[in-house]
Protein backbone atom coordinates (compact mmCIF):
# COMPACT_ATOMS: atom_id res chain seq x y z
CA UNK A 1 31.34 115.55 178.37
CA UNK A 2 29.78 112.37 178.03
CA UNK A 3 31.94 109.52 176.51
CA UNK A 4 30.49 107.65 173.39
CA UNK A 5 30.33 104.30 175.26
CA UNK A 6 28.22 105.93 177.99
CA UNK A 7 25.76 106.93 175.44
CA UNK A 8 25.73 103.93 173.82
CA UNK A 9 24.83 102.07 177.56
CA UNK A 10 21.70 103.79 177.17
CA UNK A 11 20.63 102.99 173.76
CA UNK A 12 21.67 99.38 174.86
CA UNK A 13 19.43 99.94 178.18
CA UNK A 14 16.21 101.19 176.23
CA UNK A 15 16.75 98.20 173.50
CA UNK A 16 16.51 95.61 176.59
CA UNK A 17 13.37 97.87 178.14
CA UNK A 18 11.22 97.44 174.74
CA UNK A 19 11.82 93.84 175.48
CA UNK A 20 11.13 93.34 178.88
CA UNK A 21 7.98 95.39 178.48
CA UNK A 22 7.50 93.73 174.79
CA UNK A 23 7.61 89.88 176.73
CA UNK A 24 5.52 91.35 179.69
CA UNK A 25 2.57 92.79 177.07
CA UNK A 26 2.75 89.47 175.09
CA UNK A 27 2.81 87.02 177.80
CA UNK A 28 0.54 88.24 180.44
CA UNK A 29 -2.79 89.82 180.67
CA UNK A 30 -6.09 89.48 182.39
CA UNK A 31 -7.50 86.83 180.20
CA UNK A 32 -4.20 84.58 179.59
CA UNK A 33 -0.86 84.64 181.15
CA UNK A 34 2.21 82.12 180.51
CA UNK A 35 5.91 83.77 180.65
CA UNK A 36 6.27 80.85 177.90
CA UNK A 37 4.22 82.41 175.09
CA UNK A 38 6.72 84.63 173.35
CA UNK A 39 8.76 81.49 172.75
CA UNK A 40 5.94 79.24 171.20
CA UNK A 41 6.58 80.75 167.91
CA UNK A 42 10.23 79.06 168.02
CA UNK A 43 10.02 75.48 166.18
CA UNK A 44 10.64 72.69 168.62
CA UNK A 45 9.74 75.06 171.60
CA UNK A 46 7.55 72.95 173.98
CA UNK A 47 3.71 73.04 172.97
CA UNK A 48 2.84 74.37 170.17
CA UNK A 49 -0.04 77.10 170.82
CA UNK A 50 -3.63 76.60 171.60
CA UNK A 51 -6.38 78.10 169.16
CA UNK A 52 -7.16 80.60 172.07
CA UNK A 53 -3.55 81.39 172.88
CA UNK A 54 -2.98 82.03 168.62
CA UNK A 55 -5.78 84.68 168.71
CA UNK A 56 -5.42 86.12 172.30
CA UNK A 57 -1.64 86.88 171.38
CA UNK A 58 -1.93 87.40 167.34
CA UNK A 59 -5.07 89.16 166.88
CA UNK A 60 -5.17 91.19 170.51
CA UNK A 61 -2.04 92.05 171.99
CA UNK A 62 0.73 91.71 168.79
CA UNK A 63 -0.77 94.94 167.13
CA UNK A 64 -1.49 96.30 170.42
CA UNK A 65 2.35 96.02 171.13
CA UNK A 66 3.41 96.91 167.63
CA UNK A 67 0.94 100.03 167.90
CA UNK A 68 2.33 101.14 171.40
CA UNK A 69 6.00 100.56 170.56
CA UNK A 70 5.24 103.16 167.19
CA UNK A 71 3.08 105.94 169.38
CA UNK A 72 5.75 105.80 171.91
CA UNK A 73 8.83 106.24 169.71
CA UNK A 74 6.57 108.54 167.74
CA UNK A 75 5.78 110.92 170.32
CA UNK A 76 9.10 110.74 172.22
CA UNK A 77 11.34 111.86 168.79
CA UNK A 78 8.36 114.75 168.50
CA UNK A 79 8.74 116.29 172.01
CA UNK A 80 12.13 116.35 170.78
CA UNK A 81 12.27 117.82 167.98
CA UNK A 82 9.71 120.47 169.53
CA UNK A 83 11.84 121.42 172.49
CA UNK A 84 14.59 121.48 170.24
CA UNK A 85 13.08 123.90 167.54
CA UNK A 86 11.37 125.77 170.56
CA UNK A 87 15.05 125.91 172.77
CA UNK A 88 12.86 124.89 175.78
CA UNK A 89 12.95 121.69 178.04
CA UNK A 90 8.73 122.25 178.99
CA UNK A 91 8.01 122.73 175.24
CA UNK A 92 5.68 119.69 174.14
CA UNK A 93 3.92 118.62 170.31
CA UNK A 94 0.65 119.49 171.98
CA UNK A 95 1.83 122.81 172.88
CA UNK A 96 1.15 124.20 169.34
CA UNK A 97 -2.41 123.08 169.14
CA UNK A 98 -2.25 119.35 167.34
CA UNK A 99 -3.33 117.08 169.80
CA UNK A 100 -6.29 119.81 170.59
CA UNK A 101 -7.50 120.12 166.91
CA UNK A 102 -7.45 116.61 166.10
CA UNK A 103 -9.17 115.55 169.71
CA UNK A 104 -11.81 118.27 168.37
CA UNK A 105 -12.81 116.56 164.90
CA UNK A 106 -12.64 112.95 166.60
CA UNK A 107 -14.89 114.04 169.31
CA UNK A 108 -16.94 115.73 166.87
CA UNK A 109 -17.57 113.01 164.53
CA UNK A 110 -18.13 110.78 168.07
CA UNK A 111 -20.88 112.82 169.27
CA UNK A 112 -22.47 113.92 165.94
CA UNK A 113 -21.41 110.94 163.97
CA UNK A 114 -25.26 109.42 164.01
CA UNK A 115 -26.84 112.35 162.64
CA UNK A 116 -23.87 112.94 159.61
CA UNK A 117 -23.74 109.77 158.58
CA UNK A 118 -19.89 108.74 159.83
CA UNK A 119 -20.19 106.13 162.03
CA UNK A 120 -17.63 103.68 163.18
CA UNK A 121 -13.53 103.64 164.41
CA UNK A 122 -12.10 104.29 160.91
CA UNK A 123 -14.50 107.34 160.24
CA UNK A 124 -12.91 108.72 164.27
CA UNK A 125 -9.13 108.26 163.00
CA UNK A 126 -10.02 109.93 159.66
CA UNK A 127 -10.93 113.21 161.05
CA UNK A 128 -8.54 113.18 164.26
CA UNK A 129 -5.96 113.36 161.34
CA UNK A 130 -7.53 115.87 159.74
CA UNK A 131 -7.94 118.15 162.32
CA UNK A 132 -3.97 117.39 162.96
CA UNK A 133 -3.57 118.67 159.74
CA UNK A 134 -5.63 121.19 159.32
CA UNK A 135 -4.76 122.85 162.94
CA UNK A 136 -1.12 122.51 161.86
CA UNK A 137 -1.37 124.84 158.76
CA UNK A 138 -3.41 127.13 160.85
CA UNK A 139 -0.48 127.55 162.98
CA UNK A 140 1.89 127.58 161.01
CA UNK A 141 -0.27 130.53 158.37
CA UNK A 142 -0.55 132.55 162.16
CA UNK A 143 3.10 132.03 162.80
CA UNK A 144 4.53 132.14 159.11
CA UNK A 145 6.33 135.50 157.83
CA UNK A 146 8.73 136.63 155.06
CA UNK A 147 11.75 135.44 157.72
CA UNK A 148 10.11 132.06 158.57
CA UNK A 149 8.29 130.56 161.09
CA UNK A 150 8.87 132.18 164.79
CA UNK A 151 8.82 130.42 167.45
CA UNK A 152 7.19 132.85 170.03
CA UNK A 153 4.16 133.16 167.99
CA UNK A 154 3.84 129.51 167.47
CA UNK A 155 3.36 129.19 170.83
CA UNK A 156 0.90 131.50 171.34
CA UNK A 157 -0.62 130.44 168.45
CA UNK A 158 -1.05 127.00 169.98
CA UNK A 159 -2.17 128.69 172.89
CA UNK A 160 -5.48 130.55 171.59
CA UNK A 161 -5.74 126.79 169.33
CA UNK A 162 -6.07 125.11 172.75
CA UNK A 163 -8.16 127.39 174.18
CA UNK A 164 -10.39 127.24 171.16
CA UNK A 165 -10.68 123.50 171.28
CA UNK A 166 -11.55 123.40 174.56
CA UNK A 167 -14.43 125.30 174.01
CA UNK A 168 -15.50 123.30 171.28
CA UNK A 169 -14.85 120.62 173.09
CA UNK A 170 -17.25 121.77 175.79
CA UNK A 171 -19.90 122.62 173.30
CA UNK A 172 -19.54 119.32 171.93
CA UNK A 173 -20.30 117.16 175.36
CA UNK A 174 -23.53 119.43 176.21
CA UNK A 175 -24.79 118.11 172.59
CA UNK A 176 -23.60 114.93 173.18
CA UNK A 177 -26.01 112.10 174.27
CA UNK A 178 -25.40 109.73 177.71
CA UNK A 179 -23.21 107.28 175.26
CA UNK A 180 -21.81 109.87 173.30
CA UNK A 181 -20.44 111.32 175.86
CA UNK A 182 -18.77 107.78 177.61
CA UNK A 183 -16.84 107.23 174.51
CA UNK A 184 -15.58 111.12 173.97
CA UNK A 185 -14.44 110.86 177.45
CA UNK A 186 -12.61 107.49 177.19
CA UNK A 187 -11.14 108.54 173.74
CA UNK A 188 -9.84 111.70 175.89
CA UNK A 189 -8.17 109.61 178.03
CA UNK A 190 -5.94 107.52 175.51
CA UNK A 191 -5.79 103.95 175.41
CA UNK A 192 -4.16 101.52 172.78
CA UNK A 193 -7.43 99.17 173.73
CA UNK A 194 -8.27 100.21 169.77
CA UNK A 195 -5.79 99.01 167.98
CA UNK A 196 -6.38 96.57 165.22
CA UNK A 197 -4.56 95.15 162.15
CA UNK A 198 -6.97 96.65 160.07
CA UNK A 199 -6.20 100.17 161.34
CA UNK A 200 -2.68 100.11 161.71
CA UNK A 201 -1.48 100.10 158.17
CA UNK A 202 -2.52 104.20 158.36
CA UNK A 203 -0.67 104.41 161.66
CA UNK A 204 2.36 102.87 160.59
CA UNK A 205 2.42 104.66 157.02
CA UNK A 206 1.54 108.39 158.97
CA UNK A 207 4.19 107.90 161.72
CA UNK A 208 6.81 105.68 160.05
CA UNK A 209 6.99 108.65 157.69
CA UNK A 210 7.28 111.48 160.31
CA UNK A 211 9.80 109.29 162.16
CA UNK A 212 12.09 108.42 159.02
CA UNK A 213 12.04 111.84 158.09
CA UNK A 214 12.58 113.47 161.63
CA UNK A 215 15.31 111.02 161.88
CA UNK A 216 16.80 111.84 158.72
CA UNK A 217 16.83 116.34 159.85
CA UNK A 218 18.38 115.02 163.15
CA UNK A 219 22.01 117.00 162.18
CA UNK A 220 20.34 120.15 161.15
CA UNK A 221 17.97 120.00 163.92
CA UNK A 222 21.22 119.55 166.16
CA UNK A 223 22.64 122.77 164.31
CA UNK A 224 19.30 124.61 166.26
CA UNK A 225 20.46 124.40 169.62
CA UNK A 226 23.27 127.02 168.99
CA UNK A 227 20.37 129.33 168.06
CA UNK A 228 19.35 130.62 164.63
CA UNK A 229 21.94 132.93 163.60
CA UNK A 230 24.57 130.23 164.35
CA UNK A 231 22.82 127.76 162.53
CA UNK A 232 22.24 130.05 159.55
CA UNK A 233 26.21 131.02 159.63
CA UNK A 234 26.59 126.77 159.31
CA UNK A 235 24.63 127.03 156.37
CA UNK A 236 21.44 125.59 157.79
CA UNK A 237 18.03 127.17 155.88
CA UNK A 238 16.52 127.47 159.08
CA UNK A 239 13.46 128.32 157.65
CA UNK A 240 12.85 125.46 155.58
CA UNK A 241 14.03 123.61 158.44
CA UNK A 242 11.60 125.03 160.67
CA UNK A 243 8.44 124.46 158.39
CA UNK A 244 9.81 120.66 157.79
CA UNK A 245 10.01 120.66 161.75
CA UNK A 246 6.08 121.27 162.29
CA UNK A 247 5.10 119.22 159.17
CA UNK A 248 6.75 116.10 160.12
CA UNK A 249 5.75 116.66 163.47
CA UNK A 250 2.20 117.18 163.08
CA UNK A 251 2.09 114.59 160.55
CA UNK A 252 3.84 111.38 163.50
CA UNK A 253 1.36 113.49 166.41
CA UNK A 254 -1.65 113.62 164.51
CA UNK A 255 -1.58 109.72 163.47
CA UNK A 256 -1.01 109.32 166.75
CA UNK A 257 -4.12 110.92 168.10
CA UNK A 258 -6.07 109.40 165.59
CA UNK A 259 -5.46 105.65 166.72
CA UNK A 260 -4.63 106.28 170.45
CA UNK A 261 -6.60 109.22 171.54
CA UNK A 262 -5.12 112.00 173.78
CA UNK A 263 -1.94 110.13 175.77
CA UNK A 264 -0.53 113.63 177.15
CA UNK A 265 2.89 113.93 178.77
CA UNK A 266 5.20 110.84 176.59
CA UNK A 267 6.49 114.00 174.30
CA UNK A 268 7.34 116.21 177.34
CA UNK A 269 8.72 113.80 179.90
CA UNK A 270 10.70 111.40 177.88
CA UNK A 271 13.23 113.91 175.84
CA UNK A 272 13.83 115.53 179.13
CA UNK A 273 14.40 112.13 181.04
CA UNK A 274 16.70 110.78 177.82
CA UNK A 275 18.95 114.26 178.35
CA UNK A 276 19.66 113.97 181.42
CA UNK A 277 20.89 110.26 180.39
CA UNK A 278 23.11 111.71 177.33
CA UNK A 279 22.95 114.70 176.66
CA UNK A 280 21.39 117.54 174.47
CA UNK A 281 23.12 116.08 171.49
CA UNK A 282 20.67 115.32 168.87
CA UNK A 283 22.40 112.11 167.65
CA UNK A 284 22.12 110.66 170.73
CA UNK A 285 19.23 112.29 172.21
CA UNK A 286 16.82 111.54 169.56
CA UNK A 287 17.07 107.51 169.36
CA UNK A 288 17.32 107.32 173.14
CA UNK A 289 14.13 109.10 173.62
CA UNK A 290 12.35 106.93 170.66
CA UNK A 291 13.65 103.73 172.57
CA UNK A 292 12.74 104.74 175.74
CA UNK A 293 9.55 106.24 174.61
CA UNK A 294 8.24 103.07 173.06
CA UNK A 295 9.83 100.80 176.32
CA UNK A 296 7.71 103.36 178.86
CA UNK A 297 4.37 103.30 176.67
CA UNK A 298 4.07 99.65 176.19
CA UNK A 299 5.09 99.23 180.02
CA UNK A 300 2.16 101.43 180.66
CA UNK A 301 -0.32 99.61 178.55
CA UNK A 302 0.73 96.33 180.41
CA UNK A 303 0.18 98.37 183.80
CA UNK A 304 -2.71 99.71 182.43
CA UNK A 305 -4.34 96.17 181.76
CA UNK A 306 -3.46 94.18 184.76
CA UNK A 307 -4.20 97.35 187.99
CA UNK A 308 -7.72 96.73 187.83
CA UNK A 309 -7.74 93.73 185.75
CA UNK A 310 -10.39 92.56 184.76
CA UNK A 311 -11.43 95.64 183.55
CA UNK A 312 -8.60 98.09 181.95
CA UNK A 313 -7.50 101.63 182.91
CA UNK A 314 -6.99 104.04 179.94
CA UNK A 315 -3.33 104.62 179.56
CA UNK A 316 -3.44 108.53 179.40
CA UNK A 317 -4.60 108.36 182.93
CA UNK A 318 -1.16 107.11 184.35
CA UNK A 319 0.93 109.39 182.10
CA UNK A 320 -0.67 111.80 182.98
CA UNK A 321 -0.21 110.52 186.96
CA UNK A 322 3.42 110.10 186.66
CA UNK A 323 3.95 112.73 184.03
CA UNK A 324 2.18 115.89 186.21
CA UNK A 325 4.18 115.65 189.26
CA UNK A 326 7.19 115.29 187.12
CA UNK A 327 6.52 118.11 185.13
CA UNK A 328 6.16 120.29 188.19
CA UNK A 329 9.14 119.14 189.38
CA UNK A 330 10.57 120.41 185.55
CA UNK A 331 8.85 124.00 186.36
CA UNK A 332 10.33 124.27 189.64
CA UNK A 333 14.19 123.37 188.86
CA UNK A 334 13.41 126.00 185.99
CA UNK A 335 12.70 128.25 188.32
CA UNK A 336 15.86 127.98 190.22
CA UNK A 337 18.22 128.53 187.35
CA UNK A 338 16.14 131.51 186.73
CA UNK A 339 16.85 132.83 189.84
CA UNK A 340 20.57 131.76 190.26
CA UNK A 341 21.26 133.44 187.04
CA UNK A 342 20.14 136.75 188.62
């Protein structure tokens, strides 16, 4: 068993990582780089900054960072609190169909936007949220009985949503004109390229909100990973904890989505990497992940802007780089256990 200080190394370790990467985001970039520019905030620090350097840093990479840090926690604590409620390392918050049904509206509104009359970034976030919501209650009406929500039909439920927005998805891009179709694919990809002042005041009330409140379930959710029955004999309502579970989930993903686009593999790789660190422990696991999560994302986005500076690289490409292999390597020591336990 892991010893409390060991855990505590870790939260200690992904605290210093969300400032390295924090200083690195701030401080360098394709159009201005000085290690010194975190600091020139700090009275008596040197010289004082430049008009350029105030709007390069405050207007362009401050809510840049401040987005990335909140997608990254967000989607981090939501992969897991979905492998938790699912009792499955691979499980993932796209796996029950959110990130599909909100890339579905956005892309929607992208490549029909012109003829409807909803032009513009705010009207894109608008319905990527909607569709978050909106596939959530889907899922959960399909999965939903008289004993609460099960799991295995979740799934599958997200399953036939993916499938479904896939399709629409496809049907979509052949409407689509040549433009149309460059942003839908570049909003597929992710990137934090987006983010604004303007627009994160609906990020940070949509995923501040799923994060308090995941935070705040994180010792009933723990109760989960003895399995149902247990939990219930604890005197856990598993199924209101269950329908909380998807709510708040879909609620942090779907905000997400809506300002970032589709940045696949965070929820799925993180929670996995952060138990291996400390453990399946929910008090422990959860922050780790979130600190880690928002450290790895905003590392990204500076990798992301400087590779092929001077143009930029969408972030979901190189989670999805680093996150594939990694998740085949999940899927493979899966199948081992499997097959040792025979």
């Amino acid at each position: 068993m892991l010893m409390t200080f060991e855990r505590r190394r870790w939260l200690i370790a992904g605290t210093l990582g969300i400032l390295a990467s924090s200083w690195l985001l701030l401080s360098s970039g394709p159009v201005l780089s000085d290690w010194r520019l975190p600091l020139m905030w700090l009275p008596g620090f040197g010289t004082p900054m430049s008009e350029l350097e105030q709007t390069v840093v405050t207007q362009l990479r401050l809510p840049r960072l401040v987005l990335g840090l909140l997608v990254g926690a967000v989607l981090a604590q939501s992969g897991t609190a979905m492998q938790t409620l699912c009792r499955n390392p691979l499980a993932d918050p796209g796996l029950i169909g959110i990130s599909g049904g909100a890339a579905v509206f956005a892309l929607a509104v992208i490549a029909l936007g012109e003829q409807i009359g909803l032009q513009g970034s705010i009207w894109v976030s608008l319905a990527a949220f909607l569709g978050a919501l909106l596939t959530t209650f889907v899922v959960y009406r399909l999965a939903g009985g008289k004993t609460g929500v099960d799991v295995a039909t979740l799934l599958l439920a997200g399953v036939a949503i993916n499938a479904l927005a896939g399709s629409l998805l496809g049907l979509l891009s052949y409407y689509a004109d040549d433009d149309a179709l460059r942003l839908m694919s570049f909003w597929q990809m992710g990137s934090l390229a987006g983010a604004s002042w303007q627009q994160l005041p609906l990020g940070v009330v949509l995923m501040g909100v799923s994060s308090i409140a995941l935070f705040m379930l994180r010792k009933p959710i723990n109760t989960l990973l003895l399995g149902e029955r247990q939990a219930r004999y604890l005197g856990v309502n598993t199924v209101s904890l269950k329908r909380q579970l998807i709510i708040w989930v879909a609620l942090g993903v779907g905000g997400a989505v809506a300002l970032t686009g589709m940045i696949g593999f965070v929820g799925l790789i993180i929670p996995h990497i952060a138990r291996m660190l400390v453990g399946a422990n929910i008090r422990w696991l959860m922050p780790v992940s979130m600190l880690f999560g928002a450290a790895v994302l905003v590392l990204t986005d500076w990798i992301a802007k400087t590779i092929v500076a001077p143009a930029e690289l969408p972030i979901g490409i190189i989670t999805a780089a680093v996150g594939a292999p990694f998740f085949i390597y999940l899927l493979i020591q899966q199948k081992r256990r499997l097959h040792a336990g025979y």
